[in-house]
Protein backbone atom coordinates (compact mmCIF):
# COMPACT_ATOMS: atom_id res chain seq x y z
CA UNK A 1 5.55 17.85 -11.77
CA UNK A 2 3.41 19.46 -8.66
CA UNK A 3 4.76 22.55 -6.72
CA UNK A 4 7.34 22.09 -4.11
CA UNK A 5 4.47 22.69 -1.56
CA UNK A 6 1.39 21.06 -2.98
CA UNK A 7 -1.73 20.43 -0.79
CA UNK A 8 -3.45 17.38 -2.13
CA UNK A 9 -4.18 14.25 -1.38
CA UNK A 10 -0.56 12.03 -0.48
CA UNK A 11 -0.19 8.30 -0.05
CA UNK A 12 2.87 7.87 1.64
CA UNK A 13 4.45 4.28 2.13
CA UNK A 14 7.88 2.33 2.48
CA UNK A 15 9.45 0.48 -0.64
CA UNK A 16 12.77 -0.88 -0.19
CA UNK A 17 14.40 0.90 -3.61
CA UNK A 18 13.03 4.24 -2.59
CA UNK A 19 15.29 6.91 -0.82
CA UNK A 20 12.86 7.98 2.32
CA UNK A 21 9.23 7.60 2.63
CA UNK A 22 7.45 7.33 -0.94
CA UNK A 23 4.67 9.57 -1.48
CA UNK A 24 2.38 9.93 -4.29
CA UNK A 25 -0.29 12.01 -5.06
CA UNK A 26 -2.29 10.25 -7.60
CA UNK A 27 -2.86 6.68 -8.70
CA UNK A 28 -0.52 7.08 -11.93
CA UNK A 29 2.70 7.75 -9.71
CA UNK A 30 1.26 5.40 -7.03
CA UNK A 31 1.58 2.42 -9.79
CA UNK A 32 4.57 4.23 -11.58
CA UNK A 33 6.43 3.75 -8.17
CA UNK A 34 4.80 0.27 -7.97
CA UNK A 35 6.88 -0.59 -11.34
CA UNK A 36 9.94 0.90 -10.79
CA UNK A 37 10.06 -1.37 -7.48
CA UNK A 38 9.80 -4.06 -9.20
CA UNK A 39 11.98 -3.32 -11.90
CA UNK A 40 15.60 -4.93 -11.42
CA UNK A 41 17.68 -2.76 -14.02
CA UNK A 42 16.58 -0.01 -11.06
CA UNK A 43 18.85 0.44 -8.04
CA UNK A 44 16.89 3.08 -6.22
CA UNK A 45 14.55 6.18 -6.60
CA UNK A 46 12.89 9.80 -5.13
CA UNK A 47 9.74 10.82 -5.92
CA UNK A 48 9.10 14.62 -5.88
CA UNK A 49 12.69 15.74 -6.18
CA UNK A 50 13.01 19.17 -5.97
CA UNK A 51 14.46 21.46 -8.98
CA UNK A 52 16.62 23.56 -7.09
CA UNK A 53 16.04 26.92 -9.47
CA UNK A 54 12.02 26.39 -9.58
CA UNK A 55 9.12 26.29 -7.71
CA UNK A 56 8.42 22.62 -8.68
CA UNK A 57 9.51 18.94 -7.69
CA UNK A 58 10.13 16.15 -10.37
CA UNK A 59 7.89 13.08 -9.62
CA UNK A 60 10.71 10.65 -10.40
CA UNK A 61 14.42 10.58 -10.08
CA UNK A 62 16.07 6.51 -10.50
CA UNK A 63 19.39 5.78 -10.50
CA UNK A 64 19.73 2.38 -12.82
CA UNK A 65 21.99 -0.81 -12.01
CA UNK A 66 24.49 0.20 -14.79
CA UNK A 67 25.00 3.43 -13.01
CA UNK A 68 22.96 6.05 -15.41
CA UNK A 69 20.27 8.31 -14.34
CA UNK A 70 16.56 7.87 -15.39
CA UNK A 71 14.21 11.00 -14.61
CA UNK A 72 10.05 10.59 -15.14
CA UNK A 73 7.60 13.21 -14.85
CA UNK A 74 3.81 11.49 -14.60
CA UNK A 75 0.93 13.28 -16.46
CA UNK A 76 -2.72 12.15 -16.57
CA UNK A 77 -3.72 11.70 -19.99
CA UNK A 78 -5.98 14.53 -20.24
CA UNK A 79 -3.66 16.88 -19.07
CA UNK A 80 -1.06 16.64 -21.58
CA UNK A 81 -2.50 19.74 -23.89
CA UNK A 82 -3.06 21.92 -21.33
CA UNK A 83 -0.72 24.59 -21.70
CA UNK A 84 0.78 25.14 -18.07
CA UNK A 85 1.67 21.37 -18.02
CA UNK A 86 3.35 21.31 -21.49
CA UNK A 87 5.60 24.60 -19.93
CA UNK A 88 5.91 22.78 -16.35
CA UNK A 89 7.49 19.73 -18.76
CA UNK A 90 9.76 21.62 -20.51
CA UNK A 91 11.02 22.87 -17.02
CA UNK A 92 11.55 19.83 -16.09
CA UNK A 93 13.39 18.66 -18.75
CA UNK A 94 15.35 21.60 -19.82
CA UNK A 95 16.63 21.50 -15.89
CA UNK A 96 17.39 17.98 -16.41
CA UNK A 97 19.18 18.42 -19.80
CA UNK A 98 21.24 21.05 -17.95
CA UNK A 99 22.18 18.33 -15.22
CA UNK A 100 23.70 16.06 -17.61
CA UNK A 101 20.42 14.18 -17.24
CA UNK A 102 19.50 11.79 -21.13
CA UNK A 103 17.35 9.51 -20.12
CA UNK A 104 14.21 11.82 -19.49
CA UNK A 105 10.62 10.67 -20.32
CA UNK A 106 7.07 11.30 -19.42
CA UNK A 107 4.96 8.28 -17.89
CA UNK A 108 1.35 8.65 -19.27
CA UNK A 109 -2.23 6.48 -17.92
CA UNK A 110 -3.91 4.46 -20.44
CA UNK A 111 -6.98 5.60 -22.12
């Protein structure tokens, strides 16, 4: 999850089962993206969807070949006990709950 405005560093490129241009902002998402390209139980995908009651974006929302939703949120390893990113998660996937939304998961780097 990033704010709907974030300032960093973005990658942007062209894959065939993303919706618009696909841009990432770190090499997690860049390879998450890579994968879900490649995966063929995914139809398409958005990165950074905006949550329409929040300040923030979800990095990714796939629709699947069988017709259910898939939503990931990517999270460097050492980030995952900060505080702010364990509330920004649970924004993300109490929003998601909300939206009918079960297949919710967080994508995390090796060590």
């Amino acid at each position: 999850m990033r704010k709907k405005n974030y300032k960093g560093r973005c990658e942007k490129r062209v894959l065939s089962k993303c919706i618009g241009i696909c841009r990432t902002y770190d090499a997690l998402q860049y390879a998450y993206a890579d994968l879900l390209e490649e995966n063929e139980g995914v139809k398409e995908f958005q990165c950074n969807v905006a949550l329409s009651t929040e300040e923030y974006t979800t990095d990714f929302f796939c629709e699947m070949e069988n017709g259910d939703v898939m939503v990931r949120e990517c999270v460097l390893r050492k980030h995952l006990t900060k505080p702010m990113t364990v509330k920004l998660l649970d924004i993300s996937r109490e929003y998601w709950l909300k939206h009918g939304v079960n297949d919710w998961g967080v994508v995390i780097d090796e060590e």
